[in-house]
Protein backbone atom coordinates (compact mmCIF):
# COMPACT_ATOMS: atom_id res chain seq x y z
CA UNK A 1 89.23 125.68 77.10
CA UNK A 2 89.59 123.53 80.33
CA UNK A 3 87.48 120.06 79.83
CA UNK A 4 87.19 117.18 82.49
CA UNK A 5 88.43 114.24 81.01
CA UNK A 6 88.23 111.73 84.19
CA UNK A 7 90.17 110.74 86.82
CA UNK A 8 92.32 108.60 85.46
CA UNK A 9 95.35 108.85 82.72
CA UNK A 10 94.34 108.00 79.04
CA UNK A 11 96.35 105.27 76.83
CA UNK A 12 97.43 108.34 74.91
CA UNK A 13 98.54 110.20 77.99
CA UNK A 14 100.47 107.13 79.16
CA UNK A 15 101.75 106.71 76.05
CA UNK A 16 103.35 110.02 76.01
CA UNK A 17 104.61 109.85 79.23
CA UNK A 18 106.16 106.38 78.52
CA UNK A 19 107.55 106.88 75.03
CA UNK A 20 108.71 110.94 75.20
CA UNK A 21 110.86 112.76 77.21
CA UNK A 22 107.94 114.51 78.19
CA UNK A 23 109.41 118.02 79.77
CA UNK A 24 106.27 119.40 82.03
CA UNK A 25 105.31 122.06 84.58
CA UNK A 26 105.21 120.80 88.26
CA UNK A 27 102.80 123.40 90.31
CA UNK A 28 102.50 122.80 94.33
CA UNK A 29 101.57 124.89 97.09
CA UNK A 30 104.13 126.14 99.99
CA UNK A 31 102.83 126.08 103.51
CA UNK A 32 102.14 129.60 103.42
CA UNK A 33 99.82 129.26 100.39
CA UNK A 34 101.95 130.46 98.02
CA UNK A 35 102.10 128.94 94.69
CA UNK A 36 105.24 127.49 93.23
CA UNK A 37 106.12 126.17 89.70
CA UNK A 38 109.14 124.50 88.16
CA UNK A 39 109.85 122.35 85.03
CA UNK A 40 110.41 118.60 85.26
CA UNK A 41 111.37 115.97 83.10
CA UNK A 42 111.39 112.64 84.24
CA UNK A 43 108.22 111.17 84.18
CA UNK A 44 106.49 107.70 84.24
CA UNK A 45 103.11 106.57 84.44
CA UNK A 46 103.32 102.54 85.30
CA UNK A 47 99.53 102.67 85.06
CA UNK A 48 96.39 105.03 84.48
CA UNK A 49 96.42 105.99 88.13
CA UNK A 50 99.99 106.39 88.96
CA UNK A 51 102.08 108.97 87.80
CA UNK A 52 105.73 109.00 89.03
CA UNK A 53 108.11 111.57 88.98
CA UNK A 54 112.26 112.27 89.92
CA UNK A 55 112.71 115.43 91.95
CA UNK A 56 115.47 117.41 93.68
CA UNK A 57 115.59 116.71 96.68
CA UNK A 58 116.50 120.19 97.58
CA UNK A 59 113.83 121.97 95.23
CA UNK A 60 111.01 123.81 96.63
CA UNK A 61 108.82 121.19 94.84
CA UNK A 62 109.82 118.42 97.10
CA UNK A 63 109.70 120.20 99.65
CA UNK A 64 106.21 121.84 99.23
CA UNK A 65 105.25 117.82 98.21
CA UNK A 66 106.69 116.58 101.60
CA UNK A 67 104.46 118.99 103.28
CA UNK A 68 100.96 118.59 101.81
CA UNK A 69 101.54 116.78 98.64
CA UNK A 70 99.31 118.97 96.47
CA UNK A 71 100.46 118.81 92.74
CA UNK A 72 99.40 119.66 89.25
CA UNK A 73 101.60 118.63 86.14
CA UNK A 74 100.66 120.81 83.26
CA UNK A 75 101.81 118.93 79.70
CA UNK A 76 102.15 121.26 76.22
CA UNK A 77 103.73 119.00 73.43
CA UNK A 78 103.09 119.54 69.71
CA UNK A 79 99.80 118.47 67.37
CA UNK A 80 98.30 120.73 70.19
CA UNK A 81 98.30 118.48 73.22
CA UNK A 82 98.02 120.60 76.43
CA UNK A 83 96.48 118.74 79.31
CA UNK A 84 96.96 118.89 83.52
CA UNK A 85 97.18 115.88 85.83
CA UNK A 86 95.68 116.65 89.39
CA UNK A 87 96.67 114.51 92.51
CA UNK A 88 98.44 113.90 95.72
CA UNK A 89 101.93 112.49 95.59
CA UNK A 90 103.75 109.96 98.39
CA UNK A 91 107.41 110.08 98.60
CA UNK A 92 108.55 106.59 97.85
CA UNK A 93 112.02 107.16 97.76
CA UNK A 94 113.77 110.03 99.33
CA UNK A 95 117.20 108.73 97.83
CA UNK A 96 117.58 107.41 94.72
CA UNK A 97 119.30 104.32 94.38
CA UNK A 98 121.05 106.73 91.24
CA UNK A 99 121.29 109.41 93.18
CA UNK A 100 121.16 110.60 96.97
CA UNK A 101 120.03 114.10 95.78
CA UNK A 102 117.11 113.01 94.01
CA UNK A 103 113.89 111.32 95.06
CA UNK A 104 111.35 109.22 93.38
CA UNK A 105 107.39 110.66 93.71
CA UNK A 106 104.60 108.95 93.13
CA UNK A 107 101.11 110.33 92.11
CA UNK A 108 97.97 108.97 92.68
CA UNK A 109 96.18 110.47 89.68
CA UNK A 110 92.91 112.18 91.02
CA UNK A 111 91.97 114.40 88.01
CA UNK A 112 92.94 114.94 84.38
CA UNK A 113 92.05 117.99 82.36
CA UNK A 114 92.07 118.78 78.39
CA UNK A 115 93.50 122.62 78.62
CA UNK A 116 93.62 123.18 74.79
CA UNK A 117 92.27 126.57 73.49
CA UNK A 118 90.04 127.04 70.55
CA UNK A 119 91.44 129.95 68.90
CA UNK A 120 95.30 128.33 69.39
CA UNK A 121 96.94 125.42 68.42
CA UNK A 122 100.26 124.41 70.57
CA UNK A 123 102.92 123.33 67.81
CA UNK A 124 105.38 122.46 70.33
CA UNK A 125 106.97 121.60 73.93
CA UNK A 126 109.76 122.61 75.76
CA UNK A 127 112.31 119.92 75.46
CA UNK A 128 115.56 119.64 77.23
CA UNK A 129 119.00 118.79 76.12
CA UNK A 130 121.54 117.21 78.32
CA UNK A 131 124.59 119.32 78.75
CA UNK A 132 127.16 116.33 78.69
CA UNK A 133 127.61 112.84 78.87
CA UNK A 134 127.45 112.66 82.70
CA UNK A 135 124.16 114.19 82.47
CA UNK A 136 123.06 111.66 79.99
CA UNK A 137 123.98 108.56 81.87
CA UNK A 138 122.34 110.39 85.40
CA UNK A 139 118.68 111.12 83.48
CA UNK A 140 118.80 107.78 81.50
CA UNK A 141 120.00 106.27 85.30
CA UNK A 142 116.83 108.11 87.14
CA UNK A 143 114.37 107.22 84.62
CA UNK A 144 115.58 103.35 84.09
CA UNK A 145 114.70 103.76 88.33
CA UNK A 146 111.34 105.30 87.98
CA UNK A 147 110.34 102.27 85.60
CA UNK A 148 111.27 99.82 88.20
């Protein structure tokens, strides 16, 4: 059941952000109106306001967030947290200082919704596993960038 909880990030929603490798669903909208959705995983939320993100530059995500900026991240972690951020992103960086493919987004946090249901609990995420050590060094690299 969908609940307002404000329109800004709570200490616990920071927290999660900030401590876990949070792995979430990043919704826009294309210019034709079409909806598009794709996991993410590299997240940080400097304050309750700001939410910033590491996207592909070449993913229809950036893309559609270049355009109109539109975005919804959609969180499901276990001991049934499920909750949506709603806001419009900037591009601060279209090149990573990690890498050139990758850009750092930044969302100014305009809504935040509880989405847990009452006759289910969620006992767990989606997490990620890096497939080598290159990949470990580029993610701990992006999100060592996205905490300034």
């Amino acid at each position: 059941m969908s609940h307002i909880l404000g329109s800004k990030l709570t200490e616990e929603h920071k927290k999660l952000f900030n401590e876990k490798e949070v792995t979430a669903v990043v919704a826009t909208v294309s210019e034709n109106g079409y909806p598009n959705a794709a996991p993410m995983a590299l997240f940080y939320a400097p304050d309750s306001k700001i939410l910033r993100m590491s996207i592909g530059s070449m993913h229809e995500t950036y893309k559609n967030i270049k355009q109109n900026g539109k975005v919804v991240v959609s969180v499901m972690e276990d001991d049934d947290i499920a909750f949506s951020v709603k806001g419009e992103c900037d591009i601060i960086k279209e090149k990573s200082d990690v890498n050139d493919g990758m850009a750092v987004i930044e969302m100014k946090v305009d809504e935040v919704k509880k989405d847990t249901s009452p006759v289910a609990r969620i006992t767990g995420g989606v997490e990620i596993e890096p497939r080598n050590e290159k990949s470990v060094n580029f993610l701990k690299g992006l999100a060592e960038e996205l905490r300034g």
